[in-house]
Protein backbone atom coordinates (compact mmCIF):
# COMPACT_ATOMS: atom_id res chain seq x y z
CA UNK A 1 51.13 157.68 85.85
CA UNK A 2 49.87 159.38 82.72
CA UNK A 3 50.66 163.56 82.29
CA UNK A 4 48.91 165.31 80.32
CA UNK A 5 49.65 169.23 78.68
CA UNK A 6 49.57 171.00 75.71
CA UNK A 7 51.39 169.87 72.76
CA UNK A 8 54.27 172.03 70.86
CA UNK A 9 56.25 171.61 67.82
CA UNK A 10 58.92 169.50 69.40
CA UNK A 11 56.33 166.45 69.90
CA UNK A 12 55.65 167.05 65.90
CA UNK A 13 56.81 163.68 64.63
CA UNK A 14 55.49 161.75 67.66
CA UNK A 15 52.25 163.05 67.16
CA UNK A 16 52.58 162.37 63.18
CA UNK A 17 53.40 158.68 64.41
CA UNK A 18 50.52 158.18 66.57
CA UNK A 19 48.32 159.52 63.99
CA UNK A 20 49.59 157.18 61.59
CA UNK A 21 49.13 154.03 64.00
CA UNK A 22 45.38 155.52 65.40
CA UNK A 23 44.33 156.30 61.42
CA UNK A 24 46.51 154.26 58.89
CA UNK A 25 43.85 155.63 56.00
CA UNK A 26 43.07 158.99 56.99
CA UNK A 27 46.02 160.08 59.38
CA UNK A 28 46.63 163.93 59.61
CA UNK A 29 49.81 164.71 57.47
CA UNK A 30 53.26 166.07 58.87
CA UNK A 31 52.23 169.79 57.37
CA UNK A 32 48.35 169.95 58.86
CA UNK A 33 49.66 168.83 62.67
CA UNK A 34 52.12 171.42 62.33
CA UNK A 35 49.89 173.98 61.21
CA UNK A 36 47.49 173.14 63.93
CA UNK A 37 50.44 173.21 66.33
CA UNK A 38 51.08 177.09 65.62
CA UNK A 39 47.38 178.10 64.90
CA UNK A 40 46.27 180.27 67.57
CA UNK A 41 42.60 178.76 67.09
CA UNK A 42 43.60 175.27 67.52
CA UNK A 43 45.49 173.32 70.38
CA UNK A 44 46.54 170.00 71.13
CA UNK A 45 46.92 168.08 74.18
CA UNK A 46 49.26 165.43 74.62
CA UNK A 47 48.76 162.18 77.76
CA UNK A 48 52.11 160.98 77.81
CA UNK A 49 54.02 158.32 80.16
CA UNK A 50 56.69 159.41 82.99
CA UNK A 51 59.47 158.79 80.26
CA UNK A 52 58.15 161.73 77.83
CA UNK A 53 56.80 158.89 75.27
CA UNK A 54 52.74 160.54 73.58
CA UNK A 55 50.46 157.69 74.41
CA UNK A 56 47.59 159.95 72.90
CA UNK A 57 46.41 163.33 72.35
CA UNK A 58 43.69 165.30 71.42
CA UNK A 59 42.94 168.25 68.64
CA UNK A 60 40.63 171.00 69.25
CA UNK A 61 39.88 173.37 66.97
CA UNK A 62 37.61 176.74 67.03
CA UNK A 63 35.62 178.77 64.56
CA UNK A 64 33.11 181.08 64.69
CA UNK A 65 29.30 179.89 63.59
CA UNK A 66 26.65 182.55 62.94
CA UNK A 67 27.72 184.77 65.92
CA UNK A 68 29.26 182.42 68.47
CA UNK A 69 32.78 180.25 68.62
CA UNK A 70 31.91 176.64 68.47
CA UNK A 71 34.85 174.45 69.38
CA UNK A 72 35.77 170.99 67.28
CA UNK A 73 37.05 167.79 68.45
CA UNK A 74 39.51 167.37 65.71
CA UNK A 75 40.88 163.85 66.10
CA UNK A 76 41.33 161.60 69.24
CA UNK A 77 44.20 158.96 69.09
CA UNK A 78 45.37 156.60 71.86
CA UNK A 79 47.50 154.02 71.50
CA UNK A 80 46.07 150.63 71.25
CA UNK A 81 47.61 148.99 74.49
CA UNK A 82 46.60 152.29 76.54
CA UNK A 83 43.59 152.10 75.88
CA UNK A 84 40.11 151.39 78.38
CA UNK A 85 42.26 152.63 80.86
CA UNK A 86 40.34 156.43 81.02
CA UNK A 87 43.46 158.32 78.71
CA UNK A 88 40.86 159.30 75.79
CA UNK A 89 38.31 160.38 78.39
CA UNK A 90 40.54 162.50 80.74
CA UNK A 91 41.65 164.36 77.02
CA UNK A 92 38.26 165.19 75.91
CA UNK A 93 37.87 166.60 79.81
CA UNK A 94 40.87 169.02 79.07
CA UNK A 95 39.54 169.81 75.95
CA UNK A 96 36.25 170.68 77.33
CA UNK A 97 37.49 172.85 79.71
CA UNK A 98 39.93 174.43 77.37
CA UNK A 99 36.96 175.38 75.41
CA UNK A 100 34.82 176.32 78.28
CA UNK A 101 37.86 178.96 79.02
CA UNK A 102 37.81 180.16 75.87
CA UNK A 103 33.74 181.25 76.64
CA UNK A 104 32.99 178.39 73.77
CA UNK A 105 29.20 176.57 74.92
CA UNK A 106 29.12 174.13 72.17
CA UNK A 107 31.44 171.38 70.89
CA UNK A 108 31.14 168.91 67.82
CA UNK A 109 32.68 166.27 66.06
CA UNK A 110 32.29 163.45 63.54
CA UNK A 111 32.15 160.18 63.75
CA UNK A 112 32.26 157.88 61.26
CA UNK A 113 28.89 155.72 60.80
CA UNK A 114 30.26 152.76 61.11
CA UNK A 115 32.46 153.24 64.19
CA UNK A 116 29.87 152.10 66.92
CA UNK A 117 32.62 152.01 69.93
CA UNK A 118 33.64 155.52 68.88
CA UNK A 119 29.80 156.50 68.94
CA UNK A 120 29.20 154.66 72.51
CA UNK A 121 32.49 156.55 74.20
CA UNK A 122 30.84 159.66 73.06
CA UNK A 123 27.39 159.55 74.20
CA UNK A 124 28.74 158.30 77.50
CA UNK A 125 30.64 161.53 77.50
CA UNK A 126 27.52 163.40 76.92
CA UNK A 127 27.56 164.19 73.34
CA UNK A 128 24.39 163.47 71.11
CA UNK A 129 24.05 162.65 68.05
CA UNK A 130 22.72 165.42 65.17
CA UNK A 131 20.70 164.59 62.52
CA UNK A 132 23.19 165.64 60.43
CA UNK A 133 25.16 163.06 58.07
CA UNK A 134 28.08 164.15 55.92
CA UNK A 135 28.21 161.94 52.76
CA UNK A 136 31.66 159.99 51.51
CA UNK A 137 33.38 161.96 54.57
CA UNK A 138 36.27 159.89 54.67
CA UNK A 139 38.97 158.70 52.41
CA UNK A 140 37.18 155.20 51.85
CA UNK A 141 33.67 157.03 51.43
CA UNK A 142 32.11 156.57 54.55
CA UNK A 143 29.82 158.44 55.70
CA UNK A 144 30.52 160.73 59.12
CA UNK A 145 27.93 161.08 61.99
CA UNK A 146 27.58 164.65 63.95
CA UNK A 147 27.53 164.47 67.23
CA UNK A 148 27.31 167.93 69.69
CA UNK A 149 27.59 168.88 73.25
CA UNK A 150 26.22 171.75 75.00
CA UNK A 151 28.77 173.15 78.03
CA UNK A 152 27.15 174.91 80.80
């Protein structure tokens, strides 16, 4: 059975670690997860097995656009073996409701172009796809898609 809660500074170098394994090229560094550990605009959510070990988490971020809070999906990592098995999905539903307690009614993230899975899981999930392109947005200059959601 898979548990799932907020994230503190003692699962720091697990969630490093996953990172790492999810992201080998563009893995958030030791010094940004902490930061978003103690940022009071930012959370993270952890899914981990009975014995304590992260199997995946989730980063949320929020900032304010024109007048309103928009929440961010930061990054989404889940162990290779774990997953298809509903961890990633059940962590974007905390997040979403984290964010819809927070009075936030709009979520995005990007994508990269190329990652078609990634793209699939989130449409399924009820996020579309923007428009918007952001050039060379990772490390090995692809480009990232923006993708949105609307809560009620």
């Amino acid at each position: 059975m898979v548990n799932y809660c907020k994230a503190s500074l003692l699962d720091l170098l697990a969630i490093e670690q996953l990172e790492k394994d999810c992201f080998p090229t563009e893995a958030f560094n030791r010094r940004l997860i902490k930061n978003l550990l103690i940022n009071t605009k930012s959370f993270i959510i952890k899914a981990t097995e009975p014995t304590g070990e992260i199997i995946g988490n989730i980063i949320g971020t929020t900032k304010k656009e024109n007048s309103s809070s928009v929440g961010r999906i930061f990054s989404l990592c889940v162990f290779k073996r774990y997953r298809k098995s509903g961890i990633a999905s059940q962590l974007v539903k905390i997040l979403e409701e984290e964010f819809y307690l927070r009075d936030i009614k709009k979520i995005r993230l990007e994508v990269s172009a190329l990652n078609n899975v990634a793209q699939a899981f989130y449409e399924r999930l009820g996020y579309h796809m923007t428009p918007e392109i952001l050039p060379h947005f990772y490390h090995d200059g692809t480009d990232a898609c923006v993708m949105t959601k609307r809560l009620p």
